[in-house]
C-alpha atoms as a PDB file:
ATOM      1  CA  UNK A   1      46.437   5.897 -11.802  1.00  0.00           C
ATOM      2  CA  UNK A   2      44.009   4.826  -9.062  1.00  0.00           C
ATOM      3  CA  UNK A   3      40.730   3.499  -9.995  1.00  0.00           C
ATOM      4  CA  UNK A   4      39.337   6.659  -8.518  1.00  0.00           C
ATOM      5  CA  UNK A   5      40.255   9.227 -10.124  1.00  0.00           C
ATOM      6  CA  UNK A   6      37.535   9.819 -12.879  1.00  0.00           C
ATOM      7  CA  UNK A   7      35.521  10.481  -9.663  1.00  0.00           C
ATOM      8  CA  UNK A   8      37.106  13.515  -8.818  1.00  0.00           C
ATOM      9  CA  UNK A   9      36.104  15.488 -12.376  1.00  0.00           C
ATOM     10  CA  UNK A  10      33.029  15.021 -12.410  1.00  0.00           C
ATOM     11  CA  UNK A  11      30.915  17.760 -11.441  1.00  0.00           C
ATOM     12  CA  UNK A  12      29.144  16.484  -8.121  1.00  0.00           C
ATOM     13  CA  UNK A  13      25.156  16.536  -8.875  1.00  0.00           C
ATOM     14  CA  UNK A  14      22.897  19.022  -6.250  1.00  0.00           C
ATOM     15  CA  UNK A  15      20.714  16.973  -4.064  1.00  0.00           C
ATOM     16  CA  UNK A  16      17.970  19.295  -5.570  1.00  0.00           C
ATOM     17  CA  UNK A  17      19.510  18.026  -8.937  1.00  0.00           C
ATOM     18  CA  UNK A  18      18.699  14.736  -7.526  1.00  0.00           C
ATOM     19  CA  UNK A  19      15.360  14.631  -5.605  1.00  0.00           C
ATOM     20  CA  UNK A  20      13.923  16.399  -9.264  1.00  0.00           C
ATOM     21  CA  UNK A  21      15.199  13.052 -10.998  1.00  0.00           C
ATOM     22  CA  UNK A  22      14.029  10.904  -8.366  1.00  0.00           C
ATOM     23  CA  UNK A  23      10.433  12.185  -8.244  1.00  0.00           C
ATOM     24  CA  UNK A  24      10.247  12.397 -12.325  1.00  0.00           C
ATOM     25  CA  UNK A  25      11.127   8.461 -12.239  1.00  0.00           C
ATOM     26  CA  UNK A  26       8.681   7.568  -9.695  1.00  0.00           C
ATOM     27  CA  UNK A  27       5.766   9.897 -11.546  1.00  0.00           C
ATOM     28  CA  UNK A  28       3.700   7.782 -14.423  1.00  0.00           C
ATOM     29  CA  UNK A  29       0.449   7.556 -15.540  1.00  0.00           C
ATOM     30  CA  UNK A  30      -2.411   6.035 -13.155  1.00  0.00           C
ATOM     31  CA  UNK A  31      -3.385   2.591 -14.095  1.00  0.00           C
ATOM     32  CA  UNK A  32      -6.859   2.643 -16.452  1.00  0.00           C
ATOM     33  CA  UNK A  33      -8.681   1.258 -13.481  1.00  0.00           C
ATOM     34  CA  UNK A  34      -7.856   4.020 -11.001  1.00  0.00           C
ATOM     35  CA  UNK A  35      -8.379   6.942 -13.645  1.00  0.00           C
ATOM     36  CA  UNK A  36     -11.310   8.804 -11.642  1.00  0.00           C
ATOM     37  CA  UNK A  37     -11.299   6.937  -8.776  1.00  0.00           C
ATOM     38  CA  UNK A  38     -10.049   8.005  -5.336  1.00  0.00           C
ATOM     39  CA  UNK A  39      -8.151   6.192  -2.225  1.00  0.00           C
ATOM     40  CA  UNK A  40      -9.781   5.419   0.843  1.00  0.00           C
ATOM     41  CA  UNK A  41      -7.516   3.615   3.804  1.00  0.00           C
ATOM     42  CA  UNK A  42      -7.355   3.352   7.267  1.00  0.00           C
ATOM     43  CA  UNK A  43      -5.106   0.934  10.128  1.00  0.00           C
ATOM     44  CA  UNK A  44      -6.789  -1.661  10.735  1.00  0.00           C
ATOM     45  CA  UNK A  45      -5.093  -4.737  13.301  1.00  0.00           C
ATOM     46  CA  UNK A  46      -3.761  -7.577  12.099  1.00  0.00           C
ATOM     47  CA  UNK A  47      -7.060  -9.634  12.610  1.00  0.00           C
ATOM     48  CA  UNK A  48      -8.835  -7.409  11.043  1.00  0.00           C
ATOM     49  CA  UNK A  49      -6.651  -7.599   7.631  1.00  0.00           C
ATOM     50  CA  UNK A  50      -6.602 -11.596   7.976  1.00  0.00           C
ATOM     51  CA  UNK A  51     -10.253 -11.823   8.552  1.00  0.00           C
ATOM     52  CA  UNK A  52     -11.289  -9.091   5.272  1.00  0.00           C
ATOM     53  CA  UNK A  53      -8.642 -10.608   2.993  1.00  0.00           C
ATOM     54  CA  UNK A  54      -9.938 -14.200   4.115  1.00  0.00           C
ATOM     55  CA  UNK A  55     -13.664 -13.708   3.488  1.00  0.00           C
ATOM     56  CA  UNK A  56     -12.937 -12.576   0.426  1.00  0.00           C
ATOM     57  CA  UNK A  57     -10.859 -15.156  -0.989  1.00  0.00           C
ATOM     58  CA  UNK A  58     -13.111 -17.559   0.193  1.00  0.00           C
ATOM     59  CA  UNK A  59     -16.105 -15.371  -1.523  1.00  0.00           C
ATOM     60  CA  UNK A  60     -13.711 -15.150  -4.587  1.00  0.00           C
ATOM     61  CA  UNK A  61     -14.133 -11.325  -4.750  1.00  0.00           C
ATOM     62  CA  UNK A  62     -11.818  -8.606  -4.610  1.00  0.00           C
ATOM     63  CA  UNK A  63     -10.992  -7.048  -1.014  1.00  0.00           C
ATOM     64  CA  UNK A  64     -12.066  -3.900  -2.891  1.00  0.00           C
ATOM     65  CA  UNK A  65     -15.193  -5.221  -3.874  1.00  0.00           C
ATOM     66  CA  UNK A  66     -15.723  -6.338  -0.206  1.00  0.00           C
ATOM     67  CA  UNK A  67     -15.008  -3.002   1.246  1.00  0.00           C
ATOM     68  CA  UNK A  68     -16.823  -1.806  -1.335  1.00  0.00           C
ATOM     69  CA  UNK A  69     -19.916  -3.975  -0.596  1.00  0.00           C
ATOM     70  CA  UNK A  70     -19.115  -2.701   3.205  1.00  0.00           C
ATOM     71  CA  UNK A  71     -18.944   0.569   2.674  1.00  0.00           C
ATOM     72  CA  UNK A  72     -22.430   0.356   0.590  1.00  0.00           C
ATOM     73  CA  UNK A  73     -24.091  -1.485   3.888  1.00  0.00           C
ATOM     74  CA  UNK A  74     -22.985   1.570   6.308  1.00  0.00           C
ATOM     75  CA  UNK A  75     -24.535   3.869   4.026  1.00  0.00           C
ATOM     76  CA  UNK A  76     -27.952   2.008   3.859  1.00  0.00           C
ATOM     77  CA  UNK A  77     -27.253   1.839   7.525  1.00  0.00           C
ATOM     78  CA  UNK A  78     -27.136   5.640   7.950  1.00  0.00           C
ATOM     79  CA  UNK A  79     -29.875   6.312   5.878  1.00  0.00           C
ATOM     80  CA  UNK A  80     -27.637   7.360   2.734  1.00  0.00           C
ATOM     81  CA  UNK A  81     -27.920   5.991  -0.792  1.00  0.00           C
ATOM     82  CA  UNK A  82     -25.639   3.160  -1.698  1.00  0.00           C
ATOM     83  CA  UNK A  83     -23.204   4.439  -4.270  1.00  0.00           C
ATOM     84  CA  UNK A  84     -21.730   0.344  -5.149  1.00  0.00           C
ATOM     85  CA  UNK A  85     -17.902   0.161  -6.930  1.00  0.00           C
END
């Protein structure tokens, strides 16, 4: 008997089938820090990502907090309120 032949009776699963069962796997819970929170992102170059990711290591923060902390001086800049992390 070849070593494929089990192959052939099984019923062959529906991509549909499939893509459900992927997308249930990949679905979970948000981590407790996200939970009300929203993305924000943008392409930035390469220099840029060094240079943000740098500063804040060296400042021992979070690159979160440090776009945070940006993001609060453009708003003073523009005459909005600060909203901070």
């Amino acid at each position: 008997m070849s070593r494929f032949a089990k192959l052939a009776d099984k019923p062959k699963e529906t991509s549909a089938a499939r893509l459900m069962a992927e997308e249930l796997a990949t679905v979970s819970a948000p981590a407790p820090s996200r939970i009300g929170r929203k993305a924000i992102s943008g392409y930035f170059s390469p220099d840029m990502s060094l240079a943000l990711h740098t500063c804040a290591r060296r400042n021992g923060v979070s690159l979160q907090a440090l776009m945070a902390e940006a993001f609060d001086d453009v708003l003073r800049k523009y005459g909005e309120s600060p909203i901070g992390s």
